[in-house]
N, C-alpha and C. Protein backbone atom coordinates (compact mmCIF):
# COMPACT_ATOMS: atom_id res chain seq x y z
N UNK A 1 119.47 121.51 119.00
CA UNK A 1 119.78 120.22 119.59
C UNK A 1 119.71 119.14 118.51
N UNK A 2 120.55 118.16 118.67
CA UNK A 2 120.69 117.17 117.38
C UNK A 2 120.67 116.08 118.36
N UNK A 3 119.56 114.88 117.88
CA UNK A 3 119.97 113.45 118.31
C UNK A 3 120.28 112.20 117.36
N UNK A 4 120.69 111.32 118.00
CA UNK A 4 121.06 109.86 116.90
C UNK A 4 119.75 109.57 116.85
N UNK A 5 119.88 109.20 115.71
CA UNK A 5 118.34 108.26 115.17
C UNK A 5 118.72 106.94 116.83
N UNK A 6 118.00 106.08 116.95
CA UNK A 6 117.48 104.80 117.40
C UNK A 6 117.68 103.32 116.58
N UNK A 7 118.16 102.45 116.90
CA UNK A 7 117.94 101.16 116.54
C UNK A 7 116.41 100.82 116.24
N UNK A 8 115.13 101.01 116.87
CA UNK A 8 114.11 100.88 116.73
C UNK A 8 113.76 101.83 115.71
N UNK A 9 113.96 103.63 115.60
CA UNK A 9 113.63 104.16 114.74
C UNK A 9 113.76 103.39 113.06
N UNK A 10 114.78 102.73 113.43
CA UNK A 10 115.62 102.57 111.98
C UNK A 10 114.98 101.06 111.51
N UNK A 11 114.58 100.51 112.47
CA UNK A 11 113.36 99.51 112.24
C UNK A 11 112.00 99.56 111.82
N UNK A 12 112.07 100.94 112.33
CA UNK A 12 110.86 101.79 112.10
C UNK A 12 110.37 102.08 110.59
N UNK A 13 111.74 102.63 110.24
CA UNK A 13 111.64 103.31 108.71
C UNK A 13 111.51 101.71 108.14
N UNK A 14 112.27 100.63 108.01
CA UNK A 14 112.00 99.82 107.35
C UNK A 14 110.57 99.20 107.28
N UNK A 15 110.11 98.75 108.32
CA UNK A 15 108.62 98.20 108.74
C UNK A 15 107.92 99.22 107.50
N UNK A 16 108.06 100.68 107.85
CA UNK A 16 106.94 101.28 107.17
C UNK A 16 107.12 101.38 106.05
N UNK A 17 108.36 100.80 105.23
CA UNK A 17 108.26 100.73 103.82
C UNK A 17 107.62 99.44 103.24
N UNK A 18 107.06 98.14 104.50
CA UNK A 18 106.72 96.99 103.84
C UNK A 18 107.43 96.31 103.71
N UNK A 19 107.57 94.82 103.87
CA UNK A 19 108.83 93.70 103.34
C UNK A 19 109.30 93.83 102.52
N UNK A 20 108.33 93.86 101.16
CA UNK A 20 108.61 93.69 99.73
C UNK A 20 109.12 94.77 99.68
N UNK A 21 108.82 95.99 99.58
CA UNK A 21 109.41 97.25 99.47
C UNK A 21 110.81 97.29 100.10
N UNK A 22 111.40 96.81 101.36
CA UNK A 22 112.24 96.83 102.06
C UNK A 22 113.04 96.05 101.35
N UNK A 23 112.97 94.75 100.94
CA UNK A 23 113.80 93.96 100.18
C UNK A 23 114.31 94.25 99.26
N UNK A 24 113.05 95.34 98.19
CA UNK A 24 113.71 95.58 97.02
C UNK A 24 114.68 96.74 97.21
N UNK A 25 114.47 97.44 97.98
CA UNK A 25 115.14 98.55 98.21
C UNK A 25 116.89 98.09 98.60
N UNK A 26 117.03 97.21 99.32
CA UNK A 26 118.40 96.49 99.44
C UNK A 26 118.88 95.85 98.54
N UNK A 27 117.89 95.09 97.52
CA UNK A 27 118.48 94.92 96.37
C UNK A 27 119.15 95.51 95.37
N UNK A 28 118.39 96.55 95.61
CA UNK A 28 118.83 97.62 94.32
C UNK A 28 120.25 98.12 94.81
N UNK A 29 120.16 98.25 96.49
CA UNK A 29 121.46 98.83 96.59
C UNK A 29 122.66 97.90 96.36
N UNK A 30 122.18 96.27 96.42
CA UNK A 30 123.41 95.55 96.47
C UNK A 30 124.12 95.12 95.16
N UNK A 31 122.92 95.88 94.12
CA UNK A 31 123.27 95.44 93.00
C UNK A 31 123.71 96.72 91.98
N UNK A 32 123.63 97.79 92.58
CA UNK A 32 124.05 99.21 92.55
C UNK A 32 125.50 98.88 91.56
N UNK A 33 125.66 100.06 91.01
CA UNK A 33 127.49 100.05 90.77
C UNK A 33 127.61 100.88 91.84
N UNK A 34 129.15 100.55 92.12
CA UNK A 34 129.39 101.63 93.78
C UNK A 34 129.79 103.14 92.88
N UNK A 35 130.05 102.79 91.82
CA UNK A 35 130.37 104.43 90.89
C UNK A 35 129.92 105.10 91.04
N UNK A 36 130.05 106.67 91.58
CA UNK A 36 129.43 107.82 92.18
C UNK A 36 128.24 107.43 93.52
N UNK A 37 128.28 106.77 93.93
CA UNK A 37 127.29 105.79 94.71
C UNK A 37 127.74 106.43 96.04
N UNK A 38 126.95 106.10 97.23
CA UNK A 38 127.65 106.49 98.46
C UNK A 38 127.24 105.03 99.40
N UNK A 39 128.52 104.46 99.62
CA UNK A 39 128.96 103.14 100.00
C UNK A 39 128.61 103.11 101.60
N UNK A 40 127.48 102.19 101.66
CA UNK A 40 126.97 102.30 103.00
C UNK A 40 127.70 101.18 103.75
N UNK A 41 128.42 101.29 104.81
CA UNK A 41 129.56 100.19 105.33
C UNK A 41 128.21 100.26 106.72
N UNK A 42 128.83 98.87 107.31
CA UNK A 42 127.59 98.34 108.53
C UNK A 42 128.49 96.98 108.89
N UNK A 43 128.32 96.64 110.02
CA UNK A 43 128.61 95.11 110.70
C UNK A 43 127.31 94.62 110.18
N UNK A 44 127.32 93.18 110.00
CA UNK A 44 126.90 91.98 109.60
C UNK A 44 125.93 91.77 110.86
N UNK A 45 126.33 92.41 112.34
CA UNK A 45 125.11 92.05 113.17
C UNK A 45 123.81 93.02 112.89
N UNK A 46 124.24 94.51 112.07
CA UNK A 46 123.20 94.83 112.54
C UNK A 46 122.45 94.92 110.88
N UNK A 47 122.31 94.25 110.48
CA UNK A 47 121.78 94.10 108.90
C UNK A 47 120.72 94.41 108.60
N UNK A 48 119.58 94.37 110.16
CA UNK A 48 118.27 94.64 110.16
C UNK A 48 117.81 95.78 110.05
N UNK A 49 118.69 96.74 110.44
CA UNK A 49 119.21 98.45 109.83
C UNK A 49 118.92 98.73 108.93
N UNK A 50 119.38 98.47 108.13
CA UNK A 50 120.19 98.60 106.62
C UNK A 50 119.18 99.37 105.66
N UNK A 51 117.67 98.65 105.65
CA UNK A 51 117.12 99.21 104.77
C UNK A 51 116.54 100.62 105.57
N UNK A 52 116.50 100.94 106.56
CA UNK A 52 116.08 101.98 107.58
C UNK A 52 117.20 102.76 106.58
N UNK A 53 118.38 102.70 106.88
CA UNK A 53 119.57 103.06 106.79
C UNK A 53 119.43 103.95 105.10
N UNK A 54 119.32 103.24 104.27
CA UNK A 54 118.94 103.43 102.92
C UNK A 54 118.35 104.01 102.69
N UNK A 55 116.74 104.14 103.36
CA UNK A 55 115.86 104.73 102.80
C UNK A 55 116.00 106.22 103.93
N UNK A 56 116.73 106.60 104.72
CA UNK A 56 117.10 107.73 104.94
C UNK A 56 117.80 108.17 103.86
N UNK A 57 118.84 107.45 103.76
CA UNK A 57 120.23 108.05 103.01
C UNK A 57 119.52 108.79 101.50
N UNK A 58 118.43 107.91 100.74
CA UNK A 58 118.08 107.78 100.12
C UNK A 58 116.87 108.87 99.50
N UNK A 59 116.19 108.97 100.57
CA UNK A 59 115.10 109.83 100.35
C UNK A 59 115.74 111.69 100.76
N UNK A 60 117.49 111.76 100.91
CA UNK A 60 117.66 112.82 100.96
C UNK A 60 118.80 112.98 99.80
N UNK A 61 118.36 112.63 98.86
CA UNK A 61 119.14 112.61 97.30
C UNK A 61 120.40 111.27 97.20
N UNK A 62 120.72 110.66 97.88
CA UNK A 62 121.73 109.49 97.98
C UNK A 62 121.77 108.11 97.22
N UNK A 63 122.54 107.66 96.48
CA UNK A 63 122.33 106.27 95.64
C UNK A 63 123.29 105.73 96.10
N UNK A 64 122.68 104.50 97.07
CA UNK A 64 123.15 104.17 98.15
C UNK A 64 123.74 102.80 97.73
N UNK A 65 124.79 102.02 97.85
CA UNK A 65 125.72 100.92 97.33
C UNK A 65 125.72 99.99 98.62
N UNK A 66 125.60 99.02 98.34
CA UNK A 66 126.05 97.86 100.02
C UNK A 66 126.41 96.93 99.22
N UNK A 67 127.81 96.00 99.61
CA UNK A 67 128.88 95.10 98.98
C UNK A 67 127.75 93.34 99.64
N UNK A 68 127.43 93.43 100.36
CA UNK A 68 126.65 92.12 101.10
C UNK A 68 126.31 91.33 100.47
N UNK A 69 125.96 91.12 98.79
CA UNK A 69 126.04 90.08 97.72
C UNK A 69 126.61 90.46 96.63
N UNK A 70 127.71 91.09 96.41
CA UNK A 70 128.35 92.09 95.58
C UNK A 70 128.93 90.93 94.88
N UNK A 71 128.43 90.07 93.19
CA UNK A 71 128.92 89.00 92.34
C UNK A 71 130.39 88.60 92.63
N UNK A 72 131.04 89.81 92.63
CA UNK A 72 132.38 89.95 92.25
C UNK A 72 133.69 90.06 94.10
N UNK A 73 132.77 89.80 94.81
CA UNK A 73 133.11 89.40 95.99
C UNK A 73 133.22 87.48 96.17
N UNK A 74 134.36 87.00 96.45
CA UNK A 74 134.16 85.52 97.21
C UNK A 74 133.53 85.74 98.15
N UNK A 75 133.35 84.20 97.89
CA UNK A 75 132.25 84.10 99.80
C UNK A 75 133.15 84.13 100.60
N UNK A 76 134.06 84.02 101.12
CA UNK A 76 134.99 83.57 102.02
C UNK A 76 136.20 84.98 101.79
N UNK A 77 137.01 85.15 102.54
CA UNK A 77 137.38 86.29 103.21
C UNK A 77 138.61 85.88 103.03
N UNK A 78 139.55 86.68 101.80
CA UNK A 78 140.71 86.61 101.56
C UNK A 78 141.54 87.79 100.56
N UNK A 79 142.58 87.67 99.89
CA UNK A 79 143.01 88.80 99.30
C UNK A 79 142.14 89.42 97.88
N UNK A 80 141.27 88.37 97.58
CA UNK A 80 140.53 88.88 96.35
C UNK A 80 139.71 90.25 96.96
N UNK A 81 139.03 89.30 97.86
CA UNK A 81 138.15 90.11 98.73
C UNK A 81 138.70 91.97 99.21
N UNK A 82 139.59 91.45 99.91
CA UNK A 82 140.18 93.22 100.48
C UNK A 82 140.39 94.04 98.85
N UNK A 83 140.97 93.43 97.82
CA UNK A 83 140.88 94.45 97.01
C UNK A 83 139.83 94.81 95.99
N UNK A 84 138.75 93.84 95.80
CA UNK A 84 137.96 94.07 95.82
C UNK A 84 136.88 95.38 96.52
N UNK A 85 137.03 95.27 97.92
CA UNK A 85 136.60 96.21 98.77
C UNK A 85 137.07 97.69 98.89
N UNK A 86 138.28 97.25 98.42
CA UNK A 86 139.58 98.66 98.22
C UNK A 86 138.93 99.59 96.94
N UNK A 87 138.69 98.78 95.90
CA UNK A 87 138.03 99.58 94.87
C UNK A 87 136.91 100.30 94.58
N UNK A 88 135.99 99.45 95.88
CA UNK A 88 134.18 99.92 95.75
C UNK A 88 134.47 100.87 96.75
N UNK A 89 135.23 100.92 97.55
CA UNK A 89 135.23 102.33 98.40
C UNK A 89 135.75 103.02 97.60
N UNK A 90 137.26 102.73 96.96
CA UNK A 90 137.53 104.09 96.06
C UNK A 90 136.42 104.40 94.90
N UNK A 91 135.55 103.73 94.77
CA UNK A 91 134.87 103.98 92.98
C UNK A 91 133.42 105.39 93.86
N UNK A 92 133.32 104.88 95.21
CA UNK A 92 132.39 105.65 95.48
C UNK A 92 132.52 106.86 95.75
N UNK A 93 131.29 107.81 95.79
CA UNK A 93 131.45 109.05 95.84
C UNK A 93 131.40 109.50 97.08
N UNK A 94 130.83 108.98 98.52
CA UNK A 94 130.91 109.67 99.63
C UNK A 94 130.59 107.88 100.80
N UNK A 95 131.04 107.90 101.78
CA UNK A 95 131.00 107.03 102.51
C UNK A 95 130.63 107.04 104.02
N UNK A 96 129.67 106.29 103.99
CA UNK A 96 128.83 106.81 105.76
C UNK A 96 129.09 105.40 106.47
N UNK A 97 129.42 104.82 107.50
CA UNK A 97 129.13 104.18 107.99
C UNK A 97 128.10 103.97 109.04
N UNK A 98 127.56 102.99 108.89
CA UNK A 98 126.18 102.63 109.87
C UNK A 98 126.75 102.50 111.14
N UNK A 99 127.01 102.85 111.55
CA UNK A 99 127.43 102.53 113.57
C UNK A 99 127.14 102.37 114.52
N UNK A 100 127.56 101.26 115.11
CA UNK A 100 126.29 100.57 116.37
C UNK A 100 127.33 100.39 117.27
N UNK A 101 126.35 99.78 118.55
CA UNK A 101 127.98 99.35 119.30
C UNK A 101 128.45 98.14 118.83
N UNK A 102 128.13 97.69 117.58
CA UNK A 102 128.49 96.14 116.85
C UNK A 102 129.93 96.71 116.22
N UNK A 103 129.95 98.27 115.94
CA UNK A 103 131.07 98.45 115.12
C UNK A 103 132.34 98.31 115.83
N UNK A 104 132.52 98.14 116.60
CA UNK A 104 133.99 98.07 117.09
C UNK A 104 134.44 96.83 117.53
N UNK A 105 133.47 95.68 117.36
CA UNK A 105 133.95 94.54 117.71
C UNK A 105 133.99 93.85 116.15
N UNK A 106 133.48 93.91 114.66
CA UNK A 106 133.44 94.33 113.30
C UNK A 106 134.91 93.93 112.94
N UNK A 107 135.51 93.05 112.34
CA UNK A 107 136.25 92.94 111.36
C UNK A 107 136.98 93.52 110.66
N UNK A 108 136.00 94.25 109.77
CA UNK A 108 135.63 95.00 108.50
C UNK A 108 135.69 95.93 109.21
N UNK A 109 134.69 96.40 109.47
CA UNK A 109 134.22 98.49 109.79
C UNK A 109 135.52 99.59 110.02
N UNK A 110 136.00 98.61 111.00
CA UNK A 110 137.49 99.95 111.24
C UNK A 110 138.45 99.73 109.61
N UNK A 111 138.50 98.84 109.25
CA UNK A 111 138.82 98.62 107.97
C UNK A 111 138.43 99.48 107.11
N UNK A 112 137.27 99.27 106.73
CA UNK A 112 136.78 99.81 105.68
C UNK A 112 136.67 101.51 105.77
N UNK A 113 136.28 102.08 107.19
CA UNK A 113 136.32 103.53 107.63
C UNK A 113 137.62 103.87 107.34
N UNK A 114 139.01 103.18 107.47
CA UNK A 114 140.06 103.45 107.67
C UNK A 114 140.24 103.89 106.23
N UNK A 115 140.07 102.64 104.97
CA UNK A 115 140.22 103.18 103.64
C UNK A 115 139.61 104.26 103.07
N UNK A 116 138.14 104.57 103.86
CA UNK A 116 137.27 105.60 103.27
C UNK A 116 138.50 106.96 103.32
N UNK A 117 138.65 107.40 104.74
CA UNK A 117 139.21 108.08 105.45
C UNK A 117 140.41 108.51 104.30
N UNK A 118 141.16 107.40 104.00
CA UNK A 118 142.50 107.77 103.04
C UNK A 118 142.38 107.97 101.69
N UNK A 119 140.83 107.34 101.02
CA UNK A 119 140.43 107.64 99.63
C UNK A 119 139.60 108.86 99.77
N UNK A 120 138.83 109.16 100.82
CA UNK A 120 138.00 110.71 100.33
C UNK A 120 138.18 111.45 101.46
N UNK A 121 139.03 111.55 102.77
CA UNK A 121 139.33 112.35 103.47
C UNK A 121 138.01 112.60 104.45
N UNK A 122 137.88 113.19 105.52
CA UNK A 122 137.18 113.53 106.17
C UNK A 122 135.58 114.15 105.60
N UNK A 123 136.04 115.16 105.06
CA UNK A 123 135.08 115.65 104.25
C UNK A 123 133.96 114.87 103.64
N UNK A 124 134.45 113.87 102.89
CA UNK A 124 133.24 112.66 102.28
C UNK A 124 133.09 111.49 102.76
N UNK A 125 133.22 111.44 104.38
CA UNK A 125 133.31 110.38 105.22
C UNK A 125 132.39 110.78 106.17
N UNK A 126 131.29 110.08 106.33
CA UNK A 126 130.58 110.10 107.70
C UNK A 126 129.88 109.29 108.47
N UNK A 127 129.54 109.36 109.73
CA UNK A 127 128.93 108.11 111.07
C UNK A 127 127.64 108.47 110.85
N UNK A 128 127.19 107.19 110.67
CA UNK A 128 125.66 107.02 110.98
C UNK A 128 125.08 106.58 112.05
N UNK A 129 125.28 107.49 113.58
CA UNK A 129 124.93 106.54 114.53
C UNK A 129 123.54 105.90 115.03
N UNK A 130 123.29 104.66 115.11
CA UNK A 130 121.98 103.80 115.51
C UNK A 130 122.44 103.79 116.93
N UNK A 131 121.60 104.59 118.05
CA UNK A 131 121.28 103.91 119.24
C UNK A 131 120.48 103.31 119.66
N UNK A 132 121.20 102.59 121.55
CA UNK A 132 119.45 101.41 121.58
C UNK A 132 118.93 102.31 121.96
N UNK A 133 119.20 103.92 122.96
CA UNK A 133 118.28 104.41 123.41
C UNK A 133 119.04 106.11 123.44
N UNK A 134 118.47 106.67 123.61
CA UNK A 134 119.01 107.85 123.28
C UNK A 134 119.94 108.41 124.71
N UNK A 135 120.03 108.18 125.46
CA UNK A 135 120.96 108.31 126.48
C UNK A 135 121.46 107.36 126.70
N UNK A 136 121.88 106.35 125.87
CA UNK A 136 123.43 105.20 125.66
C UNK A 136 123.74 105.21 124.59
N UNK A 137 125.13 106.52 124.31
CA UNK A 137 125.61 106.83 123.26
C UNK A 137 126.84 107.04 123.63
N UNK A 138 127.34 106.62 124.52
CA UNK A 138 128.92 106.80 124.67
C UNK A 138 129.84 106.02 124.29
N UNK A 139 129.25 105.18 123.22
CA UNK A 139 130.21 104.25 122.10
C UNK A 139 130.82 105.21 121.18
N UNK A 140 129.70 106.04 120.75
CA UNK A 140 129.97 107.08 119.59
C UNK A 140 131.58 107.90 119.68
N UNK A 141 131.80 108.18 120.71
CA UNK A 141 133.00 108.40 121.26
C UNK A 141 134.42 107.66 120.81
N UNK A 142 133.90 106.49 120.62
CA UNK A 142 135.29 105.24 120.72
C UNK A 142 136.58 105.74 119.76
N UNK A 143 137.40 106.03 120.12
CA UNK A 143 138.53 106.32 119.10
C UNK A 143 138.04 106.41 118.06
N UNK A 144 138.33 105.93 116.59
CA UNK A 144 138.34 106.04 115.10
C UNK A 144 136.67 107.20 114.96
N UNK A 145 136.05 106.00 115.60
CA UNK A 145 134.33 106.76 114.97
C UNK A 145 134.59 108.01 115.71
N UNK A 146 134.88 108.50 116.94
CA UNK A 146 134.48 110.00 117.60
C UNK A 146 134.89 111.16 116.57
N UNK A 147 136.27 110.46 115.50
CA UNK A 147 136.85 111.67 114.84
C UNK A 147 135.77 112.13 113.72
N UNK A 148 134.84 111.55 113.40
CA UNK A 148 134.08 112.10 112.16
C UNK A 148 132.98 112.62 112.05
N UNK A 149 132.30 113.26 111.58
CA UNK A 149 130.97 113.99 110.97
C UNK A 149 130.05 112.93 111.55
N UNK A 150 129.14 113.38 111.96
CA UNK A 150 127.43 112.58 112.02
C UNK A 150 126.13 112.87 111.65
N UNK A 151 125.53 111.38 111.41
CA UNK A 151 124.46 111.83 110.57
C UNK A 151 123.52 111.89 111.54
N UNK A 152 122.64 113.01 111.82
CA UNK A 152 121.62 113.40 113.18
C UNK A 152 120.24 113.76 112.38
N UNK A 153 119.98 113.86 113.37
CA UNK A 153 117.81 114.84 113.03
C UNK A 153 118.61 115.89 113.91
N UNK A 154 117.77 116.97 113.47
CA UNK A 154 117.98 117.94 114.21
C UNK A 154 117.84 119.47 113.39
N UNK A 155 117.87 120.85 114.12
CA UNK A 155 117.81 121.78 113.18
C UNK A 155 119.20 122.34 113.40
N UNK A 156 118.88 123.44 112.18
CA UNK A 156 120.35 124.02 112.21
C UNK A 156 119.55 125.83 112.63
N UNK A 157 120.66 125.98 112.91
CA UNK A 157 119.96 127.77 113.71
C UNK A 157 119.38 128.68 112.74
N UNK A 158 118.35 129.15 113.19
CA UNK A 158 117.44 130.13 112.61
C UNK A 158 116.78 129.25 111.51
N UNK A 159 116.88 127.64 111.21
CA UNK A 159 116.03 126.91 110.68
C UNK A 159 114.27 126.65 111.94
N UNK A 160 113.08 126.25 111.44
CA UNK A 160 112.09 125.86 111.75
C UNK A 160 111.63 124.50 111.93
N UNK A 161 112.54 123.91 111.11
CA UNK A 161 111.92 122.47 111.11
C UNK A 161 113.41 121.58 111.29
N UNK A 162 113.10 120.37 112.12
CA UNK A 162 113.90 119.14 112.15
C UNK A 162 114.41 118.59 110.81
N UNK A 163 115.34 118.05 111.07
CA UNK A 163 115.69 117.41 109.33
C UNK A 163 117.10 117.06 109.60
N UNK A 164 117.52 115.94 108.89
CA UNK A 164 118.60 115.36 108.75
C UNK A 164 120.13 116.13 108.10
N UNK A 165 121.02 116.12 108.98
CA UNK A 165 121.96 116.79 109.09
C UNK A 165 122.94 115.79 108.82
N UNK A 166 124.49 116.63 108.99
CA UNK A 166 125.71 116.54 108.84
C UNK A 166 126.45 117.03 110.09
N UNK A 167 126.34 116.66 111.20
CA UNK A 167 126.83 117.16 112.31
C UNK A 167 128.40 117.31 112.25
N UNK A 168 129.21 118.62 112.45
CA UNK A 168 130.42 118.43 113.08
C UNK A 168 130.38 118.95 114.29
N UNK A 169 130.43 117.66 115.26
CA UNK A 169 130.20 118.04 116.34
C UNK A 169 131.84 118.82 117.38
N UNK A 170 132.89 118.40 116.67
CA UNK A 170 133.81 119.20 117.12
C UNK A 170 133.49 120.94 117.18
N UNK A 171 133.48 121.30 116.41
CA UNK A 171 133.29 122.78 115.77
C UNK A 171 131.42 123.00 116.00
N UNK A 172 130.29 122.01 116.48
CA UNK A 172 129.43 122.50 116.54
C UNK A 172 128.68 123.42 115.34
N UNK A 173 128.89 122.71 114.21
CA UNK A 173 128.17 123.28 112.96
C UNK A 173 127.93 121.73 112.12
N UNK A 174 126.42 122.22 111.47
CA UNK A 174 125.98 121.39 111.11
C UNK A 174 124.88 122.01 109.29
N UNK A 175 125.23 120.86 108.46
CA UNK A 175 124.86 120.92 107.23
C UNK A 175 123.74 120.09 106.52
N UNK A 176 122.68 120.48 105.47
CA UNK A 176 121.81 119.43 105.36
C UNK A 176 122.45 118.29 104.88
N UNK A 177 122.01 117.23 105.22
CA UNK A 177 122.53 115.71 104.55
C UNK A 177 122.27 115.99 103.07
N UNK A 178 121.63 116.50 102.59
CA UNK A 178 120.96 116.46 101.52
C UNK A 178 121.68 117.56 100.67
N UNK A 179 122.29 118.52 101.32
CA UNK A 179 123.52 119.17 100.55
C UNK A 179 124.85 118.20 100.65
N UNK A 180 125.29 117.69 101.93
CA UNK A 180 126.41 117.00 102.12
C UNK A 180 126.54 116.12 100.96
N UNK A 181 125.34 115.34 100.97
CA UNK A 181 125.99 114.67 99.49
C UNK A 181 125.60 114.55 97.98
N UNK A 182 125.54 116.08 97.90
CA UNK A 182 125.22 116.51 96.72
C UNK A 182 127.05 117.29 96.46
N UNK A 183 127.56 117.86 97.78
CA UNK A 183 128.93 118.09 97.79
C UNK A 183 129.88 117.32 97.01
């Protein structure tokens, strides 16, 4: 059995790394090169994630990239910007998006999933879903996000212990995160 992490879990992981710890940890990612990096995409509502988000991705071999003060980004939202964005997804090596039910009302997210999708294919594309509760998950579903890989807890068969996966939940097989993006 595999479940989505929690919105609270993922608050969770941050809290227990400490402010300071939590801050720096987003720093590093925002100041990351996205080069071989794995480009963590997220809506702007749920930002409070992020370092939860990281220090999963992170503590299972991942050098994790977020564009959110990226120098070489304008502040303001125009053609510099999209190609800008076009390049840090292509420069990266694997691409997860954070996914809430914030993602489909998001700007960006179907955007940016869309380019992942056409620069590294299915294979090096995957959902990170945050629920509020573990039986309201039928966002996960929504067109674009239902088609891809997810990132779960859970075991894989004839394993013993829980641990963070690579769910394909079409086909019902699942891989360690921690091989996925070492792939």
């Amino acid at each position: 059995m595999v479940e989505f992490v929690t919105r609270s879990e993922l608050l969770g992981f941050a809290r227990n790394m400490g402010l300071t710890e939590s801050a720096s940890l987003q720093k590093r990612a925002q100041e990351r090169s996205p080069q071989g990096s794995t480009f963590l995409s997220h809506s702007s509502k749920d930002k409070e994630l992020v370092a939860g988000a990281i220090s999963v991705l992170e503590d299972e071999g991942a050098s994790v990239y977020i564009d959110k003060k990226d120098t070489d980004l304008p502040p303001y939202t125009n053609r510099e910007t999209a190609a800008t964005l076009k390049k840090r997804i292509n420069q990266s090596r694997k691409f997860v998006l954070l996914a809430s039910s914030n993602s489909q009302q998001s700007k960006w997210v179907p955007w940016e999933l869309g380019l992942a999708d056409g620069y590294k294919g299915m294979d090096r594309t995957a959902i990170f879903p945050a629920v509020d509760s573990q039986g309201q998950s039928g966002w996960v579903n929504w067109e674009y996000i239902g088609l891809y890989d997810r990132i779960v807890w859970g075991q894989i068969k004839g394993d013993s212990e829980n641990r963070w996966l690579v769910h394909n939940h079409i086909k019902n097989t699942a891989i360690r995160l921690s091989e996925w993006l070492r792939q």
